[in-house]
C-alpha atoms as a PDB file:
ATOM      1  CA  UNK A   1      -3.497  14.785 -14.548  1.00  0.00           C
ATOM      2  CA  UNK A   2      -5.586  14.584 -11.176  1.00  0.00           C
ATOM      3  CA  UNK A   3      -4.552  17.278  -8.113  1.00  0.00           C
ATOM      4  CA  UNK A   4      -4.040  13.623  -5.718  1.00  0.00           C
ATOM      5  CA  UNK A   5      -1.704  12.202  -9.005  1.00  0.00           C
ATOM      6  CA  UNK A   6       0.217  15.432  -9.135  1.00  0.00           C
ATOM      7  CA  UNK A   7       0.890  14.945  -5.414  1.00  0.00           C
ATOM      8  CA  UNK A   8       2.087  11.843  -5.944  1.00  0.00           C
ATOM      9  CA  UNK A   9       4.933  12.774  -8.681  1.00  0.00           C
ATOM     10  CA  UNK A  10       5.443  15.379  -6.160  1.00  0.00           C
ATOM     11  CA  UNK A  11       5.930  12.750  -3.422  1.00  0.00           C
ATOM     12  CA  UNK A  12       8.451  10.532  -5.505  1.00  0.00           C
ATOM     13  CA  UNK A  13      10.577  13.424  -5.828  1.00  0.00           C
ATOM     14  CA  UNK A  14      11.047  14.082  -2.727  1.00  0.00           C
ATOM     15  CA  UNK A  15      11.526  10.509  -1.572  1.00  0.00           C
ATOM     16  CA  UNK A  16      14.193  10.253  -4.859  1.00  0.00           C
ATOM     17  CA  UNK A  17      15.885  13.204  -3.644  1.00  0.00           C
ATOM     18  CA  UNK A  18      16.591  11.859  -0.133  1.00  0.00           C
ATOM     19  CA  UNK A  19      18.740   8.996  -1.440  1.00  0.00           C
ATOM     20  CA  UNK A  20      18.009   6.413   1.036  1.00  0.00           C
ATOM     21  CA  UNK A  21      14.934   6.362   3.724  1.00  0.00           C
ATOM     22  CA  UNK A  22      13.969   4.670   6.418  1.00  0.00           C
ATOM     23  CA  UNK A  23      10.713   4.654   6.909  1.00  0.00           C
ATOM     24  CA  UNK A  24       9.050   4.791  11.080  1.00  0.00           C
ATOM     25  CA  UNK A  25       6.501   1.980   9.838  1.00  0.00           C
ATOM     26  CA  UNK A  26       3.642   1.417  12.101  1.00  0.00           C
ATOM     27  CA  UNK A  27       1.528  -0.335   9.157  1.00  0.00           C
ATOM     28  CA  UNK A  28      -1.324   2.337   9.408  1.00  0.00           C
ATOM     29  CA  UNK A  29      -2.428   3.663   5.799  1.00  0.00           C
ATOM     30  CA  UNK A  30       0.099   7.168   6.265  1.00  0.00           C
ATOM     31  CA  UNK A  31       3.439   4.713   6.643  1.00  0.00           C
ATOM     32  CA  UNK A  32       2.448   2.108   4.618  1.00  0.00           C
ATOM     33  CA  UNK A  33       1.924   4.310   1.699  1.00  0.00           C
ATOM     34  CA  UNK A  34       5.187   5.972   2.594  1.00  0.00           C
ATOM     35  CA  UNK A  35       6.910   2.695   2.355  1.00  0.00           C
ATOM     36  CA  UNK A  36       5.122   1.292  -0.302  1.00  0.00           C
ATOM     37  CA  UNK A  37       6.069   4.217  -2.457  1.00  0.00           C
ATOM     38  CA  UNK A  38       9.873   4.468  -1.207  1.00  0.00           C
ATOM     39  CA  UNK A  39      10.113   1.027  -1.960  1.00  0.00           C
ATOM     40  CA  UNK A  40       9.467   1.474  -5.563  1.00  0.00           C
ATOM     41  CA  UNK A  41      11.597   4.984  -5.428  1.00  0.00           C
ATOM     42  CA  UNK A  42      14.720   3.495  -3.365  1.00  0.00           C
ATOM     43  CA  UNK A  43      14.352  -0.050  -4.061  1.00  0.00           C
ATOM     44  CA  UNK A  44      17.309  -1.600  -1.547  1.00  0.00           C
ATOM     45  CA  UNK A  45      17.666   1.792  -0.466  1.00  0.00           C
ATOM     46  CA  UNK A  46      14.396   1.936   1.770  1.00  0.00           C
ATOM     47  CA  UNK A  47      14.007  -0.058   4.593  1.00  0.00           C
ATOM     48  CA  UNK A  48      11.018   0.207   7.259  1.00  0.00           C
ATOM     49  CA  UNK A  49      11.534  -0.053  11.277  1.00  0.00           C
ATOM     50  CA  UNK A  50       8.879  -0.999  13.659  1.00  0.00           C
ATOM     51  CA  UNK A  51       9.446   0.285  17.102  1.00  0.00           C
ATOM     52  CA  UNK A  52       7.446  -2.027  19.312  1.00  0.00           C
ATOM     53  CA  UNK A  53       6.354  -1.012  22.651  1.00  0.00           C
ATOM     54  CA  UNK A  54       3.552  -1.642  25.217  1.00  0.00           C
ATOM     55  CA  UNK A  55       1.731   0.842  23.586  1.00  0.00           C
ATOM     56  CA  UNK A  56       1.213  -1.409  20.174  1.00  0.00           C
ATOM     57  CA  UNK A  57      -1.221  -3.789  20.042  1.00  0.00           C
ATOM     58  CA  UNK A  58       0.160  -7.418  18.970  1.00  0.00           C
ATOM     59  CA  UNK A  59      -2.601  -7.500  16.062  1.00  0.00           C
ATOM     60  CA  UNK A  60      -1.358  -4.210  14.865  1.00  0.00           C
ATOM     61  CA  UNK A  61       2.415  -5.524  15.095  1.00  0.00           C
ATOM     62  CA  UNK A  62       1.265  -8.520  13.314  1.00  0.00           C
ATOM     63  CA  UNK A  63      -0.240  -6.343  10.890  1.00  0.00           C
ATOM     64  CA  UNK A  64       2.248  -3.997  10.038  1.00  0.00           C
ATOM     65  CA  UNK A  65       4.644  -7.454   9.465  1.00  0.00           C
ATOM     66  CA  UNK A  66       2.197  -8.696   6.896  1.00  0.00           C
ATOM     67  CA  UNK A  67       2.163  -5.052   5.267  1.00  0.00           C
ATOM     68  CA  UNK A  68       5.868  -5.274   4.929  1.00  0.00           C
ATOM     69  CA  UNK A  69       6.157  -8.370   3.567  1.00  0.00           C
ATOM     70  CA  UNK A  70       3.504  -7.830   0.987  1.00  0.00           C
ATOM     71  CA  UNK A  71       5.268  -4.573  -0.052  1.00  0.00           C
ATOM     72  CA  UNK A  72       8.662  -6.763  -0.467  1.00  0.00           C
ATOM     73  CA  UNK A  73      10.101  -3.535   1.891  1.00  0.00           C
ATOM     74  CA  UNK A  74      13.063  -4.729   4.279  1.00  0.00           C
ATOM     75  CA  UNK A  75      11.594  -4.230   7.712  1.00  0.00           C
ATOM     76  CA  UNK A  76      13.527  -4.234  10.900  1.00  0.00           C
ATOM     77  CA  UNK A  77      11.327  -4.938  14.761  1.00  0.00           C
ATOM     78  CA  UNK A  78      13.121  -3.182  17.206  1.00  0.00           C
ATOM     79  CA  UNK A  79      11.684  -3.103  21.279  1.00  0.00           C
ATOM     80  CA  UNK A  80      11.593  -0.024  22.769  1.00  0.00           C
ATOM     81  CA  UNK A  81      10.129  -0.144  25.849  1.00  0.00           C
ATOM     82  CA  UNK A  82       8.746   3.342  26.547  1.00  0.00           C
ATOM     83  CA  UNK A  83       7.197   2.757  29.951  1.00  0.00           C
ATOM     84  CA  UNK A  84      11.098   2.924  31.404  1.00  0.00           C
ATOM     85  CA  UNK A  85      10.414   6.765  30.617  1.00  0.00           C
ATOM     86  CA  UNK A  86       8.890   8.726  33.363  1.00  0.00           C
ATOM     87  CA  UNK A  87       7.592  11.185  30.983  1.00  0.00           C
ATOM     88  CA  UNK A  88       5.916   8.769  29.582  1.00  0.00           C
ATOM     89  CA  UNK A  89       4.227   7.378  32.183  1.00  0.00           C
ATOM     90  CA  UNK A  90       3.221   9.921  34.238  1.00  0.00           C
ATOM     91  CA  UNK A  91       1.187  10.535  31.132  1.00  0.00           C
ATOM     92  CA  UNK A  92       0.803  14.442  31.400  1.00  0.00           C
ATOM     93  CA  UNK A  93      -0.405  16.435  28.096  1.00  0.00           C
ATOM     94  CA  UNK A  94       3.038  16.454  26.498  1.00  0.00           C
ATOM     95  CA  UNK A  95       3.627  12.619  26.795  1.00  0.00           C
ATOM     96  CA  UNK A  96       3.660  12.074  23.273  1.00  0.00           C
ATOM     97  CA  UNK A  97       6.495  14.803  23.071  1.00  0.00           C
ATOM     98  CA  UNK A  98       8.536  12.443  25.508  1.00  0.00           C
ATOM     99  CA  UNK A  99       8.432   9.223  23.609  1.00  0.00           C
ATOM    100  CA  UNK A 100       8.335  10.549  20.054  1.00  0.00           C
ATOM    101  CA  UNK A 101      12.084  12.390  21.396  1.00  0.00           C
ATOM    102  CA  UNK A 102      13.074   8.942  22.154  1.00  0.00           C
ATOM    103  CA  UNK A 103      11.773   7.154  19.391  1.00  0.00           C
ATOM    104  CA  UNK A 104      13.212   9.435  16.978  1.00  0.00           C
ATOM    105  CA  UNK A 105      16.681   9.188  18.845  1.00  0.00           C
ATOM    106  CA  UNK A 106      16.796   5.280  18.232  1.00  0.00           C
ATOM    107  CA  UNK A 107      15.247   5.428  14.657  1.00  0.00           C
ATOM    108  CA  UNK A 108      18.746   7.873  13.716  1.00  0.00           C
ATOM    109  CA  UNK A 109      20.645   5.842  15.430  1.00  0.00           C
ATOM    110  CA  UNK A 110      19.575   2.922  13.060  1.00  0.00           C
ATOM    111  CA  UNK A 111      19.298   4.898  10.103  1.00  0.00           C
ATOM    112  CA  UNK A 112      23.127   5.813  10.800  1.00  0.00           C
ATOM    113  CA  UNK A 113      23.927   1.950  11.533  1.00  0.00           C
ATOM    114  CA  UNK A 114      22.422   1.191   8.033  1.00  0.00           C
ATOM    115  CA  UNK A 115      24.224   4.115   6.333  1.00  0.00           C
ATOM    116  CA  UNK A 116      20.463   5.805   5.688  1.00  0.00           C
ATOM    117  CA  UNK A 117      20.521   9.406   4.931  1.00  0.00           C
ATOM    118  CA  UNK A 118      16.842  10.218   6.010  1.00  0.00           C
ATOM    119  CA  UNK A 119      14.429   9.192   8.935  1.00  0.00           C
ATOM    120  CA  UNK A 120      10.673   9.774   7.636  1.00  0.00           C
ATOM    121  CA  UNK A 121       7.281   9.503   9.281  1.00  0.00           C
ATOM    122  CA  UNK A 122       3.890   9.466   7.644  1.00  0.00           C
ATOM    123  CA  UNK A 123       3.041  12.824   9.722  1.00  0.00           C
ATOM    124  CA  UNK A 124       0.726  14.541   6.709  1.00  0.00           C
ATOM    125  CA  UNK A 125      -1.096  17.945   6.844  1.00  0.00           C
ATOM    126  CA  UNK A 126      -4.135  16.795   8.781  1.00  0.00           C
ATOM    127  CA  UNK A 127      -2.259  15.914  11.630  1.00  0.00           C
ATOM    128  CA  UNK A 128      -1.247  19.491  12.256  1.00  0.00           C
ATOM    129  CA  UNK A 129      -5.422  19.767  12.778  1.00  0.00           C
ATOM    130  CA  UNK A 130      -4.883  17.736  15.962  1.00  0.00           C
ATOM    131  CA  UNK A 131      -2.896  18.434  19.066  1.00  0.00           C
ATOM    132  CA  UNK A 132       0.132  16.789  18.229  1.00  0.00           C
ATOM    133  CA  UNK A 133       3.066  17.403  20.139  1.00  0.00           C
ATOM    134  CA  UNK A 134       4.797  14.737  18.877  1.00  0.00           C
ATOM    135  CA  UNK A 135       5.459  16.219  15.717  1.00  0.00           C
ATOM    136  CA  UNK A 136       7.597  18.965  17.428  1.00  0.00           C
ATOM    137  CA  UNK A 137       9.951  16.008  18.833  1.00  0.00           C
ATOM    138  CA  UNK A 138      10.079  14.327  15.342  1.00  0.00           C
ATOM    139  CA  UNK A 139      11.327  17.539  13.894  1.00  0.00           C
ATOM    140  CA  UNK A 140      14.358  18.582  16.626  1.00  0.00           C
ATOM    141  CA  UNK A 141      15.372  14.985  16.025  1.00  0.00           C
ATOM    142  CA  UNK A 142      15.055  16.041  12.174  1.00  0.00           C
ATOM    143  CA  UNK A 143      12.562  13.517  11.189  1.00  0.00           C
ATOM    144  CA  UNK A 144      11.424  13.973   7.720  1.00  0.00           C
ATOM    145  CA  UNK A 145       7.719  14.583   6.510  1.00  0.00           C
ATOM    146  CA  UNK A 146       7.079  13.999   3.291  1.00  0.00           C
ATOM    147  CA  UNK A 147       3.726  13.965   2.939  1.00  0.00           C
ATOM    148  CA  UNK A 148       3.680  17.727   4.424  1.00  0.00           C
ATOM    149  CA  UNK A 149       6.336  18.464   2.088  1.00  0.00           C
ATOM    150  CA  UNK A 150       4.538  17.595  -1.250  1.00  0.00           C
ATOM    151  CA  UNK A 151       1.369  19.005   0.466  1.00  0.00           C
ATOM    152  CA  UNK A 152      -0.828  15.759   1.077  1.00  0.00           C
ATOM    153  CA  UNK A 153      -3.741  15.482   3.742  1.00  0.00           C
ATOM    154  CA  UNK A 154      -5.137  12.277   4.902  1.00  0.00           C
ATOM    155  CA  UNK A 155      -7.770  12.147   2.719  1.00  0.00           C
ATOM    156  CA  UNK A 156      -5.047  11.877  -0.236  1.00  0.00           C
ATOM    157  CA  UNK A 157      -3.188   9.347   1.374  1.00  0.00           C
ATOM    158  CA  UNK A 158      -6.053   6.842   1.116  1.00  0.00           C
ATOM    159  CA  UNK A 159      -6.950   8.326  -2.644  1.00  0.00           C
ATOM    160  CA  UNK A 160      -3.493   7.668  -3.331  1.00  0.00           C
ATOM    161  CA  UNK A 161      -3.483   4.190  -1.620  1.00  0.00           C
ATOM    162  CA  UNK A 162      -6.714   3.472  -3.587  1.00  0.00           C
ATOM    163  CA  UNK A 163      -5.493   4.731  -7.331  1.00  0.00           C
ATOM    164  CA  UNK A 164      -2.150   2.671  -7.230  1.00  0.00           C
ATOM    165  CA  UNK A 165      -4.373  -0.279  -5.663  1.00  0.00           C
ATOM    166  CA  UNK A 166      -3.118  -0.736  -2.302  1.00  0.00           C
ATOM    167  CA  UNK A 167      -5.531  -2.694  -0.689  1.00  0.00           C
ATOM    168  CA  UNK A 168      -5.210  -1.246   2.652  1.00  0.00           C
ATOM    169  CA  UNK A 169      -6.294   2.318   1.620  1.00  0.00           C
ATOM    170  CA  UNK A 170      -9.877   2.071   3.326  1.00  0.00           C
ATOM    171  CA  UNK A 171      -8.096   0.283   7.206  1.00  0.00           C
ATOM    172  CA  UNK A 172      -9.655   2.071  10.074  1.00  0.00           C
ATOM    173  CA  UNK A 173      -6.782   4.811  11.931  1.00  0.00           C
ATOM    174  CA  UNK A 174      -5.011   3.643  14.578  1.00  0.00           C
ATOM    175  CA  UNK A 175      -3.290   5.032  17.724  1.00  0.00           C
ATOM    176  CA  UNK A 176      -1.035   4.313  20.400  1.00  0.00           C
ATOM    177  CA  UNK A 177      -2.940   2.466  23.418  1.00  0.00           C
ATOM    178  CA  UNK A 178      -1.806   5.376  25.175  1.00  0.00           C
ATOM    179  CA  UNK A 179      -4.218   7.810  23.504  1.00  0.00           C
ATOM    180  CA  UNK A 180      -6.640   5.734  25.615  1.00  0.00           C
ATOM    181  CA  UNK A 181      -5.700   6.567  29.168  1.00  0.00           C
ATOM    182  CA  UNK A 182      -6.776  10.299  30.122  1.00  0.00           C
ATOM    183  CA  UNK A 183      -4.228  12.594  30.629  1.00  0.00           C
ATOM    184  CA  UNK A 184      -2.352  13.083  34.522  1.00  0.00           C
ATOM    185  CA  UNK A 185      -3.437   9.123  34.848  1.00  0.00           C
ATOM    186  CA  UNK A 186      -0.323   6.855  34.855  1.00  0.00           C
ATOM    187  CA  UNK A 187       0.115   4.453  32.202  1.00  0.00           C
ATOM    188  CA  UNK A 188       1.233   0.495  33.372  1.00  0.00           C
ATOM    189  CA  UNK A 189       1.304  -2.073  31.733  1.00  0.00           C
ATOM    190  CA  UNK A 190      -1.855  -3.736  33.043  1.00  0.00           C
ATOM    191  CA  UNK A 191      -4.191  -0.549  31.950  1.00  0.00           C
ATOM    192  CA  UNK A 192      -2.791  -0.665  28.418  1.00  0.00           C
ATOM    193  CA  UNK A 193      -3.099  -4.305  27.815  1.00  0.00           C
ATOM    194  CA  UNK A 194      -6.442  -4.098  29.541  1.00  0.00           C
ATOM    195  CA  UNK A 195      -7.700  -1.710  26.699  1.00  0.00           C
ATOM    196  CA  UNK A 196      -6.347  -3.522  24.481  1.00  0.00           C
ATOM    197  CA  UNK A 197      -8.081  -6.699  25.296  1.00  0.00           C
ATOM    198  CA  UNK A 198     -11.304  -4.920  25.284  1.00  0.00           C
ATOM    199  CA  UNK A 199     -11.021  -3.311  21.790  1.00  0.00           C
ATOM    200  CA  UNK A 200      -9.982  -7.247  20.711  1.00  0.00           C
ATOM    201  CA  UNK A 201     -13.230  -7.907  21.766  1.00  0.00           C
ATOM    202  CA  UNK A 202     -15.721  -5.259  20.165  1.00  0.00           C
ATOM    203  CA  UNK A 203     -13.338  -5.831  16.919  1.00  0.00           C
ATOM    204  CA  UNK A 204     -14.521  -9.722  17.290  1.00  0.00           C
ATOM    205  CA  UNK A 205     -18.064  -8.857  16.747  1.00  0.00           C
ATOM    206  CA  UNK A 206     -17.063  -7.074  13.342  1.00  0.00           C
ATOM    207  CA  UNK A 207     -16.573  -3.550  13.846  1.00  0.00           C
ATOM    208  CA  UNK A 208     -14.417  -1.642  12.008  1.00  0.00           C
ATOM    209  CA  UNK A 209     -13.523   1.440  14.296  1.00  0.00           C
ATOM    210  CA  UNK A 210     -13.272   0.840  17.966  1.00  0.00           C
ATOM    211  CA  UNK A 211     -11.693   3.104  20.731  1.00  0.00           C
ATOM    212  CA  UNK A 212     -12.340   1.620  24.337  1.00  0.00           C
ATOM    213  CA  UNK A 213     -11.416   4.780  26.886  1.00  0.00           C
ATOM    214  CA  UNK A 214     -10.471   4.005  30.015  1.00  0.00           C
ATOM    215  CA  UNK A 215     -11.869   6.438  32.872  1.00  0.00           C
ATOM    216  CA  UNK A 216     -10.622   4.322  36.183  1.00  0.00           C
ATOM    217  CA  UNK A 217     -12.754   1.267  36.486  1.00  0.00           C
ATOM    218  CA  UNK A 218     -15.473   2.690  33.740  1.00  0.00           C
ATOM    219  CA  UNK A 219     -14.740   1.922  29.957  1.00  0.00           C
ATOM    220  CA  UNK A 220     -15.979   4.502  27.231  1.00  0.00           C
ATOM    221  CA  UNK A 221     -16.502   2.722  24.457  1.00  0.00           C
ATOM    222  CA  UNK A 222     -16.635   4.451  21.048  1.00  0.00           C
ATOM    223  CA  UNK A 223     -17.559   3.331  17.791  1.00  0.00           C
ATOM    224  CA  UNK A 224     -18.561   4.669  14.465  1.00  0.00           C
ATOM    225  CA  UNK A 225     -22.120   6.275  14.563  1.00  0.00           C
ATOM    226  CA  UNK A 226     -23.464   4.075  11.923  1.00  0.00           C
ATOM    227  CA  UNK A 227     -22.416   1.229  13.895  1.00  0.00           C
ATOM    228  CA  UNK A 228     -23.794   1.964  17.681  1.00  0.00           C
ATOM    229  CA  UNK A 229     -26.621  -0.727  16.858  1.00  0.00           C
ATOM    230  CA  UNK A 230     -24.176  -3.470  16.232  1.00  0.00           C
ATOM    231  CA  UNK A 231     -22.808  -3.336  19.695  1.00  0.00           C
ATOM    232  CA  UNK A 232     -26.307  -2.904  21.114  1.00  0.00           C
ATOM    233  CA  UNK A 233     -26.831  -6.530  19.513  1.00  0.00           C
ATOM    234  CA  UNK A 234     -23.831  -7.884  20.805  1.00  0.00           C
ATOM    235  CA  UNK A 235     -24.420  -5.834  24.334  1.00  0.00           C
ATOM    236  CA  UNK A 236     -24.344  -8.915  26.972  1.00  0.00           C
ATOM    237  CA  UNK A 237     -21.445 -10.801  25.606  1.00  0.00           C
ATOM    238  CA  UNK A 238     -19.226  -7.225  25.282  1.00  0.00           C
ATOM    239  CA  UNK A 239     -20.686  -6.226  28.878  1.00  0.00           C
ATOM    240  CA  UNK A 240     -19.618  -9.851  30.473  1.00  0.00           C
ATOM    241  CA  UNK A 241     -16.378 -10.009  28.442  1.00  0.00           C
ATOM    242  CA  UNK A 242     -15.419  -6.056  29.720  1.00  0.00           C
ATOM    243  CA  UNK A 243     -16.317  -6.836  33.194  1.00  0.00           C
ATOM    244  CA  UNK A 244     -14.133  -9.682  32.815  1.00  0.00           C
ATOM    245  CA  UNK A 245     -11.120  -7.653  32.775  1.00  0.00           C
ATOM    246  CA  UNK A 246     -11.897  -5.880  35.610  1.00  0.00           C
ATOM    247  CA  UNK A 247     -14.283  -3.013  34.256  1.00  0.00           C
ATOM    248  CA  UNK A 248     -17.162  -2.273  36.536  1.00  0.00           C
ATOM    249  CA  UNK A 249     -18.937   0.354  34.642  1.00  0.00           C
ATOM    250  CA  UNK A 250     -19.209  -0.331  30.275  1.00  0.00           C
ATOM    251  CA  UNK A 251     -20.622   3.004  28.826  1.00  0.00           C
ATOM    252  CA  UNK A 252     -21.195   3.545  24.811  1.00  0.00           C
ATOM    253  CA  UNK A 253     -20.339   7.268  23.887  1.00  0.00           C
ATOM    254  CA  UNK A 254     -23.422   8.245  21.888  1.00  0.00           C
ATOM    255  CA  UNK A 255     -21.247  11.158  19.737  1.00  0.00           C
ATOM    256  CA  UNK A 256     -19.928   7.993  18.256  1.00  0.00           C
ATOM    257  CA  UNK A 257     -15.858   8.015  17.648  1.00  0.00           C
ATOM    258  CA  UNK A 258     -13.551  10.518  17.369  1.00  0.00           C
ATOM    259  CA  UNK A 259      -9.849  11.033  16.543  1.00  0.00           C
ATOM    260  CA  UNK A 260      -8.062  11.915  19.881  1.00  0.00           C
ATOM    261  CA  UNK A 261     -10.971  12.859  22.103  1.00  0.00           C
ATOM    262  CA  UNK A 262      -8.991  12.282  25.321  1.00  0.00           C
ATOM    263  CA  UNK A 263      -7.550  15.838  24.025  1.00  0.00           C
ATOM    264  CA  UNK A 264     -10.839  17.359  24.374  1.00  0.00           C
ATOM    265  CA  UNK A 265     -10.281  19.374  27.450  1.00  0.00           C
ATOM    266  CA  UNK A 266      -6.930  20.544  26.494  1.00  0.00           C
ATOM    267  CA  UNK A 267      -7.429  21.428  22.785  1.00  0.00           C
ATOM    268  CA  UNK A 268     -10.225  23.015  20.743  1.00  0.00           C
END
């Protein structure tokens, strides 16, 4: 038997042992495989929540729908509108603290409505790689972590995904629209849907990882190395579409993208 297939039987006994989960389901590969495989474990018993906020963007809620359906996993769409927290919005380097402690509150307070024994997240041993301090939040509200428990990294999530042939083990990461704002910048509503629109756009045109940060009225646009020459060939219509929503300066970071560079200055 394979390390990754070990970590799986691993995995299903910890989901078994909880005895009913619901599952913080954003339809990224780390929940989806958590639901996906407390679905099969639980059955009735599992049930996924969507908390959806400003900071979600609608093809990404439509998404994670589709991924629920698919999986035949109950899934519940409650709003949570996170920009009513001040913590939140001032945006300082412990924002994600602030609306992972509310999030979690409202997921136990479903999971108790439902008569659900455990609250999980697809938080997995990479994460802690990465300033995250969300993940202290999600544990003082005593959100589970499976994947840390039975040991698994990203990398096995999308093995995982791949061997039991979920087709959804190769999807690009995703991240709150918030991750695009720099810190000690307040987040609105109109910056976040901004960014959003313009990462619509570059997606249009067919690539498969897009961040679009937003520095004021200049938007740093990151991409996957390998493709930097596709938006160089689609350069006028994503400069006229960007200036469109109001940037004045379009910029393509030439290190290409990484996960969470906005915590650059505060992390290394």
């Amino acid at each position: 038997m394979s390390v990754v297939a070990e970590k799986l039987d691993i995995l299903r006994e910890i989901v078994a042992s909880k005895g009913s989960m619901l599952v913080s389901f954003s339809g990224g590969v780390d929940s989806s495989l958590l639901a996906a495989v407390s679905r099969d474990v639980l059955g009735e018993r599992a049930v996924a929540v969507i908390l959806d906020s400003p900071l979600m963007p609608r093809r990404e809620l439509e998404h994670a729908k589709s991924v629920a359906r698919r999986l035949g996993i109950k899934c519940i769409v409650v709003e949570h509108d996170v920009l009513d927290l001040e913590s939140v919005v001032e945006n300082s380097p412990d924002r994600c603290y602030h609306c992972k402690k509310s999030s979690g509150g409202i997921l136990r307070k479903i999971a108790a409505s439902l008569g659900i024994s455990c609250v999980a997240d697809g938080v997995n041993t990479t994460d802690y790689d990465d300033y995250r301090p969300g993940i202290k939040a999600c544990d003082e509200e005593g959100i589970c972590h499976p994947f840390v428990d039975a040991g698994i990294s990203k990398s096995d999530i999308r093995e995982i995904s791949r061997s039991i042939g979920l087709d959804f083990w190769s999807r690009p990461s995703s991240a709150c629209l918030a991750s695009r704002i720099p810190y000690g910048v307040r987040i609105t509503s109109h910056a976040l849907k901004r960014v959003e629109l313009a990462e619509d756009v570059l997606k249009d045109t067919g690539l498969s990882q897009v961040r679009v940060r937003a520095h004021g009225d200049l938007a740093r646009i990151e991409v996957l190395p390998s493709e930097i020459q596709q938006v160089l060939m689609h350069r006028d219509s994503i400069v006229n579409a960007l200036k469109e929503l109001g940037f004045s300066y379009i910029t393509l970071d030439l290190e290409g993208y990484r996960s969470g560079s906005m915590n650059a200055s505060i992390w290394r």
